[in-house]
C-alpha atoms as a PDB file:
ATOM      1  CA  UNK A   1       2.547 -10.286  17.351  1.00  0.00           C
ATOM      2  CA  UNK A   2       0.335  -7.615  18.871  1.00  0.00           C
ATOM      3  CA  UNK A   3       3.610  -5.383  18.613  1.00  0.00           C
ATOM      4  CA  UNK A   4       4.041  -5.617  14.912  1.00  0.00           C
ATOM      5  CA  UNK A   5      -0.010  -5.431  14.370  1.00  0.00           C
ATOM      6  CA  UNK A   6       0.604  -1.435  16.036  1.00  0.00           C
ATOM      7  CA  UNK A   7       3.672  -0.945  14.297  1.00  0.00           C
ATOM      8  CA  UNK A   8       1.903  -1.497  10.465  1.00  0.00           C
ATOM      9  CA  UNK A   9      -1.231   0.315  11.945  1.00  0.00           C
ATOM     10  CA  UNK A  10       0.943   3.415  12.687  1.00  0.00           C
ATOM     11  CA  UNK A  11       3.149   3.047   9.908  1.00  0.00           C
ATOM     12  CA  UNK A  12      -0.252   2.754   7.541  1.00  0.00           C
ATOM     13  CA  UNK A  13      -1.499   6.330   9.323  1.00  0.00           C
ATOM     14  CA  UNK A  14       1.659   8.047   8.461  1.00  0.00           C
ATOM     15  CA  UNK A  15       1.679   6.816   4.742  1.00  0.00           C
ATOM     16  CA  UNK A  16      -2.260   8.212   4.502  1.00  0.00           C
ATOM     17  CA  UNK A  17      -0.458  11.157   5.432  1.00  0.00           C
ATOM     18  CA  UNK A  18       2.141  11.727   3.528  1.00  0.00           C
ATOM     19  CA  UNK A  19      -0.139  10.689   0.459  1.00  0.00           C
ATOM     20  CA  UNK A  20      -2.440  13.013   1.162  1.00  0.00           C
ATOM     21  CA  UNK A  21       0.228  15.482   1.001  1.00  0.00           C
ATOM     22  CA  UNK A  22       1.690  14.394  -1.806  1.00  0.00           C
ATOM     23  CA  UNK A  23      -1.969  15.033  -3.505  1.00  0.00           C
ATOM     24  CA  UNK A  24      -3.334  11.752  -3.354  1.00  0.00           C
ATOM     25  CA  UNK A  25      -7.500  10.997  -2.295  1.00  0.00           C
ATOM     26  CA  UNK A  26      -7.490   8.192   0.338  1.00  0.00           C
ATOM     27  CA  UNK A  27     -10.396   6.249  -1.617  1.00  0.00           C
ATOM     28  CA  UNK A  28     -10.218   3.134   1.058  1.00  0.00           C
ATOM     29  CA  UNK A  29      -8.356   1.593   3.329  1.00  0.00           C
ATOM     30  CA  UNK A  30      -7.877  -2.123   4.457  1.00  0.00           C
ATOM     31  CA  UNK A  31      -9.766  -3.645   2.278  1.00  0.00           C
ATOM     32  CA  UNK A  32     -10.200  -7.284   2.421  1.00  0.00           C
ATOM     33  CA  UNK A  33     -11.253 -10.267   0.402  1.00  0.00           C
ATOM     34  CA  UNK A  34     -10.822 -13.895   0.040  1.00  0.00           C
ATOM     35  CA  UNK A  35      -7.877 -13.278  -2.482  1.00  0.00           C
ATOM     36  CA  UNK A  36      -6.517 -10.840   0.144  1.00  0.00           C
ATOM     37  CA  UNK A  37      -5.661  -7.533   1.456  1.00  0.00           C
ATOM     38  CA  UNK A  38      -5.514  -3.559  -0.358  1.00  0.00           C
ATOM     39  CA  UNK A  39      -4.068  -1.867   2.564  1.00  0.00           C
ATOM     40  CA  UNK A  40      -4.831   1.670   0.936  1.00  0.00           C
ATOM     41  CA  UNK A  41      -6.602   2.343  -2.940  1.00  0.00           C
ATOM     42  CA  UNK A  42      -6.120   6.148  -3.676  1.00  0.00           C
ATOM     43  CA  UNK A  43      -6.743   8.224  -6.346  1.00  0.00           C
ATOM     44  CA  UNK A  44      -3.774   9.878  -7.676  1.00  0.00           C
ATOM     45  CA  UNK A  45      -4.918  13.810  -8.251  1.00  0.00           C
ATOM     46  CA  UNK A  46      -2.426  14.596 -10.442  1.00  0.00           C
ATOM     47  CA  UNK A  47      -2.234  11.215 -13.062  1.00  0.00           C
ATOM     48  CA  UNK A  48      -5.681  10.824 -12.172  1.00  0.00           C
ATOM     49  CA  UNK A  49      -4.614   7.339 -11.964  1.00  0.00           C
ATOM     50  CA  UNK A  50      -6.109   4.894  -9.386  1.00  0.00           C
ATOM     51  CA  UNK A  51      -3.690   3.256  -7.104  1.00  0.00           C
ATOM     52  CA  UNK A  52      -3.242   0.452  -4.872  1.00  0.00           C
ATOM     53  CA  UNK A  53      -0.862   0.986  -1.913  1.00  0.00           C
ATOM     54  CA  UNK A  54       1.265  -2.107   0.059  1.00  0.00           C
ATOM     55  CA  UNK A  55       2.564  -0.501   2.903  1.00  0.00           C
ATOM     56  CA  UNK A  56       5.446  -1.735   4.503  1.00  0.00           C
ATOM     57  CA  UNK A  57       6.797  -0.278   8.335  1.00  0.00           C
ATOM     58  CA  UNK A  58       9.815  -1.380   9.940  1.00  0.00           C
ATOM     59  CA  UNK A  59      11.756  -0.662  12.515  1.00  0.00           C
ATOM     60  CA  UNK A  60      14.706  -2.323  11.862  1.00  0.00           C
ATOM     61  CA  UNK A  61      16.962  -3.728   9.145  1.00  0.00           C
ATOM     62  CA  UNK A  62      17.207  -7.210  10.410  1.00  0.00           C
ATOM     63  CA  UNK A  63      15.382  -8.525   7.473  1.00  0.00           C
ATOM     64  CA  UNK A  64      16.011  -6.118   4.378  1.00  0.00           C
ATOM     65  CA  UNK A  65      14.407  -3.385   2.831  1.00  0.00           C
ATOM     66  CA  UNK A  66      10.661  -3.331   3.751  1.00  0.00           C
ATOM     67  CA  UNK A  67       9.470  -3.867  -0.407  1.00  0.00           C
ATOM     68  CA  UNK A  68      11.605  -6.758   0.094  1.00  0.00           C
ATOM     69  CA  UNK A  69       8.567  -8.550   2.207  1.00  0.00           C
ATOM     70  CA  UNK A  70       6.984  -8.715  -1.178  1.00  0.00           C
ATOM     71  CA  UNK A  71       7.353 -11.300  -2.667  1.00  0.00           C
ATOM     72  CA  UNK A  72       6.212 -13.659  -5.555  1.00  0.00           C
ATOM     73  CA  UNK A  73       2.732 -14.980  -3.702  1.00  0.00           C
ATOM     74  CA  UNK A  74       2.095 -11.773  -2.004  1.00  0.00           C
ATOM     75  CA  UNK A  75       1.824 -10.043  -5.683  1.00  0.00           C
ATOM     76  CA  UNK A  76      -0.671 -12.828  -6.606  1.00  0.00           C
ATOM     77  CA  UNK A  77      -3.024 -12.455  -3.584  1.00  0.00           C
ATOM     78  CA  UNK A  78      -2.478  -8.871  -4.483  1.00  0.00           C
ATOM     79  CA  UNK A  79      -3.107  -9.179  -8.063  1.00  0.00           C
ATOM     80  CA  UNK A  80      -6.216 -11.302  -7.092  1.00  0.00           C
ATOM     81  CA  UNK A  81      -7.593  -8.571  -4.851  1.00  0.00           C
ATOM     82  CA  UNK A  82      -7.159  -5.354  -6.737  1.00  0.00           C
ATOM     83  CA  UNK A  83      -9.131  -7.611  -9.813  1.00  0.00           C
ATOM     84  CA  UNK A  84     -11.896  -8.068  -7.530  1.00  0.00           C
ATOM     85  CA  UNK A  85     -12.148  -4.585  -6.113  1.00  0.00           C
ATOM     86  CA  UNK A  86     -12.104  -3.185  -9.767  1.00  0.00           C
ATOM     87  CA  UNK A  87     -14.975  -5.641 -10.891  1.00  0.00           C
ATOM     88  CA  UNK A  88     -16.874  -5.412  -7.216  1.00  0.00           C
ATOM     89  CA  UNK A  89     -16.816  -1.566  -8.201  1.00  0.00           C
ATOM     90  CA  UNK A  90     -17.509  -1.964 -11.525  1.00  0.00           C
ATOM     91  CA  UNK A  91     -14.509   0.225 -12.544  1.00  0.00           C
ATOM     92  CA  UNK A  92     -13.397  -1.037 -16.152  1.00  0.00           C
ATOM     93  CA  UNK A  93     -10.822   0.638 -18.122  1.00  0.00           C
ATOM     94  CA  UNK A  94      -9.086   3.123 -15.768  1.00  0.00           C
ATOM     95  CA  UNK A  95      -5.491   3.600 -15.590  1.00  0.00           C
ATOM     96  CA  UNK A  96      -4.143   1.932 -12.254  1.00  0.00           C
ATOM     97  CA  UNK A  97      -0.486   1.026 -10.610  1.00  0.00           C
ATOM     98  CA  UNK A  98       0.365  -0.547  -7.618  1.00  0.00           C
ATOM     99  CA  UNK A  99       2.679   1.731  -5.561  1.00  0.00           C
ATOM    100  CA  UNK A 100       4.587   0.337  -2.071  1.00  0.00           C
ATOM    101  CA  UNK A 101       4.763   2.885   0.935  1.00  0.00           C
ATOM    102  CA  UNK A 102       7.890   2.005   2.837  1.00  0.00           C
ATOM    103  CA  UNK A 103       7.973   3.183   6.663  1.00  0.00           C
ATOM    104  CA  UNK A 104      11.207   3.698   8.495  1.00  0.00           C
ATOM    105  CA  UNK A 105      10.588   4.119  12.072  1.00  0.00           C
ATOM    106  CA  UNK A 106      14.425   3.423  13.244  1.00  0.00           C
ATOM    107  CA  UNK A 107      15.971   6.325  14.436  1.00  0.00           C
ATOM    108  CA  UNK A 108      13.368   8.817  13.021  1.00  0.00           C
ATOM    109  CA  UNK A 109      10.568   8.390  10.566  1.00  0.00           C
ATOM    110  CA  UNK A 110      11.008   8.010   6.656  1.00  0.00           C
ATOM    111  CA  UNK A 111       9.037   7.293   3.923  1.00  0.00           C
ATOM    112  CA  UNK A 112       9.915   5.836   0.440  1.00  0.00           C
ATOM    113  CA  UNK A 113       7.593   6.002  -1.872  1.00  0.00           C
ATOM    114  CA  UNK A 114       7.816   3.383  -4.867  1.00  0.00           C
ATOM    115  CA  UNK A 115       6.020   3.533  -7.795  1.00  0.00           C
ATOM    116  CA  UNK A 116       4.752   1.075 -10.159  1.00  0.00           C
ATOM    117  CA  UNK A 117       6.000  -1.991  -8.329  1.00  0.00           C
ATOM    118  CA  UNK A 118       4.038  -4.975 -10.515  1.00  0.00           C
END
């Protein structure tokens, strides 16, 4: 367990990153609530669209494609917890997406970006 907790801390520190190369403002990370987890909200500097990141890291293919971890329920707790960050905020009527961040740490690193997943 402790293994996989360092792997998705790393692979979280290379997507912050490569957003912020890509032109992206790291607004938060990690945030939690009791409808779940935001593991980054950035502000995209070019849409100027707000946008909530699921990053996924693995280093392997045993189980799929990382965005393949997200499924049905994890959308809702998602869903739930980007609905109380915007009110929490008070941040009504801005443009938002949710993006996912895959992290390939196999033989080398790779990132796939994916944009408005849900």
């Amino acid at each position: 367990m402790y293994f996989r907790k360092e792997i998705g801390k790393w692979g979280e520190n290379l997507a912050c990153q490569y957003l912020q190369r890509e032109n992206y403002k790291i607004i938060e990370r990690n945030f939690l609530c009791n409808q779940g987890e935001i593991d980054i909200i950035a502000k995209d500097m070019n849409k100027k669209e707000l946008v909530f990141f699921e990053v996924k890291t693995r280093s392997n293919f045993k189980y799929g494609n990382p965005a393949d971890a997200i499924d049905i329920n994890k959308q809702k707790h998602m869903k739930k917890a980007i609905k109380y960050y915007l009110y929490k905020k008070q941040l009504e009527n801005i443009p938002i997406r949710v993006d996912v961040v895959e992290v390939y740490i196999v033989e080398d690193c790779k990132i796939n970006h994916i944009k408005q997943v849900f």
